[in-house]
Protein backbone atom coordinates (compact mmCIF):
# COMPACT_ATOMS: atom_id res chain seq x y z
CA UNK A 1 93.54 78.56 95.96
CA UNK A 2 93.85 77.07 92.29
CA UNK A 3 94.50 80.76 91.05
CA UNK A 4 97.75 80.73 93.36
CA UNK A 5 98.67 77.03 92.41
CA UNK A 6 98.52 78.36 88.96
CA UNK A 7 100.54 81.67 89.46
CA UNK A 8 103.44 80.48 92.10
CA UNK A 9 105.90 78.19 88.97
CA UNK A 10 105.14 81.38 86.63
CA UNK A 11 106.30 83.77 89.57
CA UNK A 12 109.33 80.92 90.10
CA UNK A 13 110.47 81.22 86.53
CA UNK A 14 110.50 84.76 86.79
CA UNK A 15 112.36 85.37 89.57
CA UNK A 16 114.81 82.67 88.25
CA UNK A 17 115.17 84.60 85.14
CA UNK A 18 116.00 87.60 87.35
CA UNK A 19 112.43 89.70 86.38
CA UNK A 20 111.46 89.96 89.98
CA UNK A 21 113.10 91.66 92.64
CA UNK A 22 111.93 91.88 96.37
CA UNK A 23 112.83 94.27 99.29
CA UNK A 24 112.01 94.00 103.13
CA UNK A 25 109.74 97.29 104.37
CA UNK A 26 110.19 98.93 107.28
CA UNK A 27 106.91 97.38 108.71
CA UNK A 28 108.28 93.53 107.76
CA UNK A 29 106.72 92.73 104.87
CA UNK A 30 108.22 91.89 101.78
CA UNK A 31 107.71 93.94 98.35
CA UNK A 32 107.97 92.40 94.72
CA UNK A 33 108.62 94.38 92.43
CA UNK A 34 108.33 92.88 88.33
CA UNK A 35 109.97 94.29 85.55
CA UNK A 36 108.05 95.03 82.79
CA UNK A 37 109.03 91.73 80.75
CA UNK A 38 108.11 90.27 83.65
CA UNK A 39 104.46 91.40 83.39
CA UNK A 40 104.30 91.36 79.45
CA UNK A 41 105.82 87.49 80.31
CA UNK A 42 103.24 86.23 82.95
CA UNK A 43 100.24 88.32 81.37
CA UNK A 44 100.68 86.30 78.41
CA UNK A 45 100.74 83.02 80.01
CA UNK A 46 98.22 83.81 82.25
CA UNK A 47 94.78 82.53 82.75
CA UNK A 48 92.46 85.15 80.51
CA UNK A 49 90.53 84.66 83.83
CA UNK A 50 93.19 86.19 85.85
CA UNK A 51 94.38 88.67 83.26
CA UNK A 52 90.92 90.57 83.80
CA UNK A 53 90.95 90.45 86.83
CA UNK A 54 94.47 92.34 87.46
CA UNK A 55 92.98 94.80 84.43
CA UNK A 56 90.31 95.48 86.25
CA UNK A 57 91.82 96.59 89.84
CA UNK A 58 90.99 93.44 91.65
CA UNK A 59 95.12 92.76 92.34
CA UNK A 60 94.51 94.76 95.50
CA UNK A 61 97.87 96.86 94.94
CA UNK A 62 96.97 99.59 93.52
CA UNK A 63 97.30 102.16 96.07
CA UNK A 64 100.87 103.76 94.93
CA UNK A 65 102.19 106.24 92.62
CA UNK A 66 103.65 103.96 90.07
CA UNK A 67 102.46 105.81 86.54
CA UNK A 68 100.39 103.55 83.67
CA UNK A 69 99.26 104.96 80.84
CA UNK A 70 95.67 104.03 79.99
CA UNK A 71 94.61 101.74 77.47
CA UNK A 72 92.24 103.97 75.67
CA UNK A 73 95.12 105.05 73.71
CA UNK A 74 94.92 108.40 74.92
CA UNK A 75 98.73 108.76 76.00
CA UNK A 76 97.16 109.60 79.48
CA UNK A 77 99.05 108.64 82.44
CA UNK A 78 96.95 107.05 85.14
CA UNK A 79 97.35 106.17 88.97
CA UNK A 80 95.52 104.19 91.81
CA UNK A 81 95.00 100.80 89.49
CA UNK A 82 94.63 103.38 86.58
CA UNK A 83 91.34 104.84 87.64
CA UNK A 84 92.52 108.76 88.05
CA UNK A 85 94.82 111.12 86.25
CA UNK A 86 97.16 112.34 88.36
CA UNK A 87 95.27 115.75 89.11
CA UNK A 88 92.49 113.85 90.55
CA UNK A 89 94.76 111.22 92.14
CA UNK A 90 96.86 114.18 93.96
CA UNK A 91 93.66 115.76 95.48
CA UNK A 92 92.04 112.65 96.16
CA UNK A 93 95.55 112.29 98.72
CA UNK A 94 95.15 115.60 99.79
CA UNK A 95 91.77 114.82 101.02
CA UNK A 96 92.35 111.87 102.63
CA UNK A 97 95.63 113.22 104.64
CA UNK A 98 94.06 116.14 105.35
CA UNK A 99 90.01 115.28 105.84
CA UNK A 100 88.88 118.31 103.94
CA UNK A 101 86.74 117.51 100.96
CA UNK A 102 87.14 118.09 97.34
CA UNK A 103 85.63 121.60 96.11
CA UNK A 104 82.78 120.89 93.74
CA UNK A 105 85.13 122.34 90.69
CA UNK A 106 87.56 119.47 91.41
CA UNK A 107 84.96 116.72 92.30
CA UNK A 108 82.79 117.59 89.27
CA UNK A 109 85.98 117.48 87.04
CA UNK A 110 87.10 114.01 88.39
CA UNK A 111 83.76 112.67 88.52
CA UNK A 112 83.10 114.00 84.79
CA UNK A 113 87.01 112.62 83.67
CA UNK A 114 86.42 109.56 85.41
CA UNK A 115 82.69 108.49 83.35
CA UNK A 116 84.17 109.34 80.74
CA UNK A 117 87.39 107.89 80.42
CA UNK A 118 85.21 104.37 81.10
CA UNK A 119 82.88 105.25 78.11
CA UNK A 120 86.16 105.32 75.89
CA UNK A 121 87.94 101.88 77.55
CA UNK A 122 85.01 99.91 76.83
CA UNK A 123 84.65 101.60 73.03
CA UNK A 124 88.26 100.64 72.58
CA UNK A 125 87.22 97.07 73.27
CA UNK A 126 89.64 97.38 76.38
CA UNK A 127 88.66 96.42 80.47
CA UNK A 128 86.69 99.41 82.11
CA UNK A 129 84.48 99.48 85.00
CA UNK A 130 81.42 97.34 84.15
CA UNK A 131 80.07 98.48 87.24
CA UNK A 132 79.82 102.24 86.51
CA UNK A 133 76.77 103.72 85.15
CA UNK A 134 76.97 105.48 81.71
CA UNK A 135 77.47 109.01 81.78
CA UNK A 136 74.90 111.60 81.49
CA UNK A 137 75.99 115.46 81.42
CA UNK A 138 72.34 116.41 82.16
CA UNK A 139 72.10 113.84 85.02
CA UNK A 140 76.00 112.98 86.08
CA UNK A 141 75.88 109.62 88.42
CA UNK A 142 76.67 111.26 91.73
CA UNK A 143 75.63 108.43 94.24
CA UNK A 144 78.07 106.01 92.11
CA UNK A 145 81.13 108.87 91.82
CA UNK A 146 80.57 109.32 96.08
CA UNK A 147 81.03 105.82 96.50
CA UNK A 148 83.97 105.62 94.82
CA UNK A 149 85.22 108.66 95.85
CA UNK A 150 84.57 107.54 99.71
CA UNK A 151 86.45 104.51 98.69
CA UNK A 152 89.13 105.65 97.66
CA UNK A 153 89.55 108.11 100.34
CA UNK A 154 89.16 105.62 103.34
CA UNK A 155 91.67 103.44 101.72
CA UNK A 156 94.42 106.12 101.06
CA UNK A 157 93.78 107.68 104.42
CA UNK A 158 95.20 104.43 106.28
CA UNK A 159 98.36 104.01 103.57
CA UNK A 160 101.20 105.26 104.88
CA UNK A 161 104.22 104.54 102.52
CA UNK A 162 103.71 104.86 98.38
CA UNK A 163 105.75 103.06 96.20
CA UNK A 164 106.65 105.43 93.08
CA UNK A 165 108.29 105.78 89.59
CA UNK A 166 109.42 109.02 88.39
CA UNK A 167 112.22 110.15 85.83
CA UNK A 168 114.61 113.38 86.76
CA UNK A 169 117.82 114.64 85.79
CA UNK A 170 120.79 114.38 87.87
CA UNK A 171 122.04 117.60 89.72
CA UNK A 172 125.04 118.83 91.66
CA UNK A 173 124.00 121.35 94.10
CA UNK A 174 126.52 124.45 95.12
CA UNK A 175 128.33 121.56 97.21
CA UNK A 176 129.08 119.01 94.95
CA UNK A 177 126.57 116.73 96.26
CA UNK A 178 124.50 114.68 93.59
CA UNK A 179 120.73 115.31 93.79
CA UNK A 180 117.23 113.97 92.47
CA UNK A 181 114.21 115.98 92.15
CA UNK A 182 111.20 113.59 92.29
CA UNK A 183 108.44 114.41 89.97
CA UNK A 184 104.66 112.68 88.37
CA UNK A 185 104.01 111.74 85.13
CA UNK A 186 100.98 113.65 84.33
CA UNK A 187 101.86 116.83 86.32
CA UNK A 188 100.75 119.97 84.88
CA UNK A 189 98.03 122.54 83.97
CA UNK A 190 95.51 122.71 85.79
CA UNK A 191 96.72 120.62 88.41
CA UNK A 192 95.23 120.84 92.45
CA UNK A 193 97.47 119.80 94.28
CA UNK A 194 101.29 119.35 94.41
CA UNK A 195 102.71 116.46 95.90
CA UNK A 196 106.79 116.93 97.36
CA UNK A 197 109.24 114.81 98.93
CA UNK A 198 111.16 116.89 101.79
CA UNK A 199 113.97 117.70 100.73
CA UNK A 200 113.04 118.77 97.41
CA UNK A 201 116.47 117.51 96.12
CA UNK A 202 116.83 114.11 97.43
CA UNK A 203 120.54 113.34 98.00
CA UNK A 204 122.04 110.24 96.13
CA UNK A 205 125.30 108.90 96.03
CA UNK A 206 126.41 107.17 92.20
CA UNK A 207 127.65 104.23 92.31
CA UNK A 208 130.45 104.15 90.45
CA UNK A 209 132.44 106.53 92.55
CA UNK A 210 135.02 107.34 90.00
CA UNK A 211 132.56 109.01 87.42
CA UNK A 212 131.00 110.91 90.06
CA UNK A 213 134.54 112.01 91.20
CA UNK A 214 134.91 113.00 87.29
CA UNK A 215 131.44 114.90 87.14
CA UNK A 216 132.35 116.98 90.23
CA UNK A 217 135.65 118.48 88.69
CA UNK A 218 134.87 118.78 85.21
CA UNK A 219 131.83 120.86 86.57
CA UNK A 220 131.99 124.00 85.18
CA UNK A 221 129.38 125.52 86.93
CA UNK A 222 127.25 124.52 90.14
CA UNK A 223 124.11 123.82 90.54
CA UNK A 224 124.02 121.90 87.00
CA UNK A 225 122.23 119.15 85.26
CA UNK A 226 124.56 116.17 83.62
CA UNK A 227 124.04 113.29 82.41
CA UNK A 228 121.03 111.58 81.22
CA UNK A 229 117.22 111.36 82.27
CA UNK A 230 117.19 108.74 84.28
CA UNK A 231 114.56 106.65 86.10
CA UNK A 232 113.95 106.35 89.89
CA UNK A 233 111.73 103.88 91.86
CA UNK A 234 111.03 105.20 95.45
CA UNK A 235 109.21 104.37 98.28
CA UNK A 236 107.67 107.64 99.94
CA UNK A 237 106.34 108.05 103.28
CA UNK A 238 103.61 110.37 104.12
CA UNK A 239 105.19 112.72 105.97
CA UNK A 240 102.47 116.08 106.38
CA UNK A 241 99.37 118.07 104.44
CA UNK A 242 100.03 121.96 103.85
CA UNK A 243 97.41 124.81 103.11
CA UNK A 244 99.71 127.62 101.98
CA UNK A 245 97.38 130.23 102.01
CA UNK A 246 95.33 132.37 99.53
CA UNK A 247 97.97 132.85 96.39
CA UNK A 248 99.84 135.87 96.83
CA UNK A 249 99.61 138.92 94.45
CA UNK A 250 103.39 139.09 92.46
CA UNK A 251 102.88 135.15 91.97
CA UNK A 252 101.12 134.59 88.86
CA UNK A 253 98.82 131.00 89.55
CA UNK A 254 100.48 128.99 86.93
CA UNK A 255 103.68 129.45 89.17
CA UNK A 256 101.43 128.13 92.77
CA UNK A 257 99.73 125.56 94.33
CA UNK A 258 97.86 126.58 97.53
CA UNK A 259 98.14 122.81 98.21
CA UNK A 260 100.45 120.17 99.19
CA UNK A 261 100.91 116.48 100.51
CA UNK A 262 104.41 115.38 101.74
CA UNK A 263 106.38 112.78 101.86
CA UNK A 264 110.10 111.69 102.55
CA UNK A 265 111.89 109.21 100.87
CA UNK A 266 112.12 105.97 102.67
CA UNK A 267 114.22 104.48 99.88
CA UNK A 268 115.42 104.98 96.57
CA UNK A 269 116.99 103.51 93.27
CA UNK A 270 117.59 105.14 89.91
CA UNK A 271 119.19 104.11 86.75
CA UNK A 272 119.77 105.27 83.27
CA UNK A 273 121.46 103.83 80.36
CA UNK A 274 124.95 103.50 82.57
CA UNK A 275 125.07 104.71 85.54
CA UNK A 276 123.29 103.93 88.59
CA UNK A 277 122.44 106.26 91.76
CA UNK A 278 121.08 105.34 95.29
CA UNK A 279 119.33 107.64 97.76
CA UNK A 280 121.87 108.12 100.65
CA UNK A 281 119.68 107.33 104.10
CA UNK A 282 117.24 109.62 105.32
CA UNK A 283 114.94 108.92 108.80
CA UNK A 284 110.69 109.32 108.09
CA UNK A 285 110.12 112.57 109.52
CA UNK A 286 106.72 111.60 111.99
């Protein structure tokens, strides 16, 4: 109780200073969301108490797809309260929506990424997982890594709705509608599992009607890029698991993911150096 007596005038003077936002979920709660001199604010007026704790995962909030790079230095860009890369992160989902386990390649690459990544945290002086066991190819922890793994798991297989943060460049499909392709920081080689948003191009309207009026009939070809990279928050809904199958033969596997988890956008917001875009309404398929 004297940690929130502490926190709630820091959290006033941020949201009087117009760092916090909120919006209302479809199940009735209320989301904050803090701009990032709104954390670099309260972390440094924060309790060092406190501080570790968020560091270390104890928040509570860190089952979404909002990207942070880890503090190790490594330029690596981290989900679920920074524990997992997002290969590991995006079969870890895939497990829990679809209750198949992880193949011992992928476990034993996570569970290898993960020991390791806490061995170089705590030799760059920064917060790790005190808990975890030091890492020994010969002898890898296995009962700790299950744990955690079963954690994990359990915990993402009861979330419904993600909150995420991806950047994408703004399209105009053969009808002249503005579009958003979601996408992961971290996404890549040697990736599991793919994770989509249904539709793939997620329809948004630009708020400033007369530059998107502009855009449309200076086109000079459909099905074009414009503008600038721009950054979207979202809040996806798990929508479905897919297994597509074995990969076929005239699709080389750099080009296919046998796996998916999807989602559909339950809201969205992006914004780039001018212009900002909104996700025009879309119903959670069930």
């Amino acid at each position: 109780m004297t940690k929130i007596k502490l926190i709630l005038p820091m959290l006033a003077a941020a949201a009087m200073a117009g760092c916090v936002t909120t919006e209302r979920m479809p199940d009735g709660t209320t989301k904050v969301r803090f701009s990032d001199e709104a954390v670099s604010s309260l972390t440094s007026i924060m309790p060092s108490g406190l501080v570790t704790g968020a560091a270390n995962g104890s928040s509570g909030g860190g089952l979404n797809l909002l990207p942070t790079k880890s503090q190790a230095g490594s330029g690596l860009y981290l989900y679920f309260d920074g524990r997992y890369d997002f290969n590991c992160a995006s079969a870890l989902l895939y497990s829990a929506k679809s209750g198949k386990e992880l193949d011992k390649n992928t476990n034993d690459s996570c569970r290898d990424r993960y020991f390791l990544r806490q061995s170089e945290l705590k030799l760059a002086g920064n917060a790790y997982d005190r808990a975890a066991p030091s890492y020994d190819v010969r002898n890898p922890p296995d009962a700790y890594w299950s744990k955690l793994k079963a954690q994990t798991v359990g915990q993402l297989a009861s979330t419904q709705q993600f909150a995420a943060r991806f950047t994408a460049m703004p399209r105009l499909d053969s009808q002249g509608n503005i579009t958003m392709t979601a996408g992961f920081m971290g996404e890549g080689g040697g990736q599991h599992v793919a994770l989509v948003t249904t539709p793939h191009r997620i329809p948004v309207v630009m708020e400033d009607a007369g530059f998107a009026a502009q855009v449309r009939s200076n086109a000079a070809k459909r099905n074009s890029e414009f503008g600038n990279w721009t950054t979207c928050d979202a809040v996806l809904v798990y929508s479905s698991t897919v297994d597509r199958g074995r990969r076929p033969a005239n699709i080389i596997a750099s080009e296919y993911l046998q796996y998916e988890v999807r989602f559909t956008v339950s809201s969205m917001s992006c914004k780039d150096g001018m212009h900002s875009y909104k996700s025009v309404s879309q119903t959670a398929a069930r």
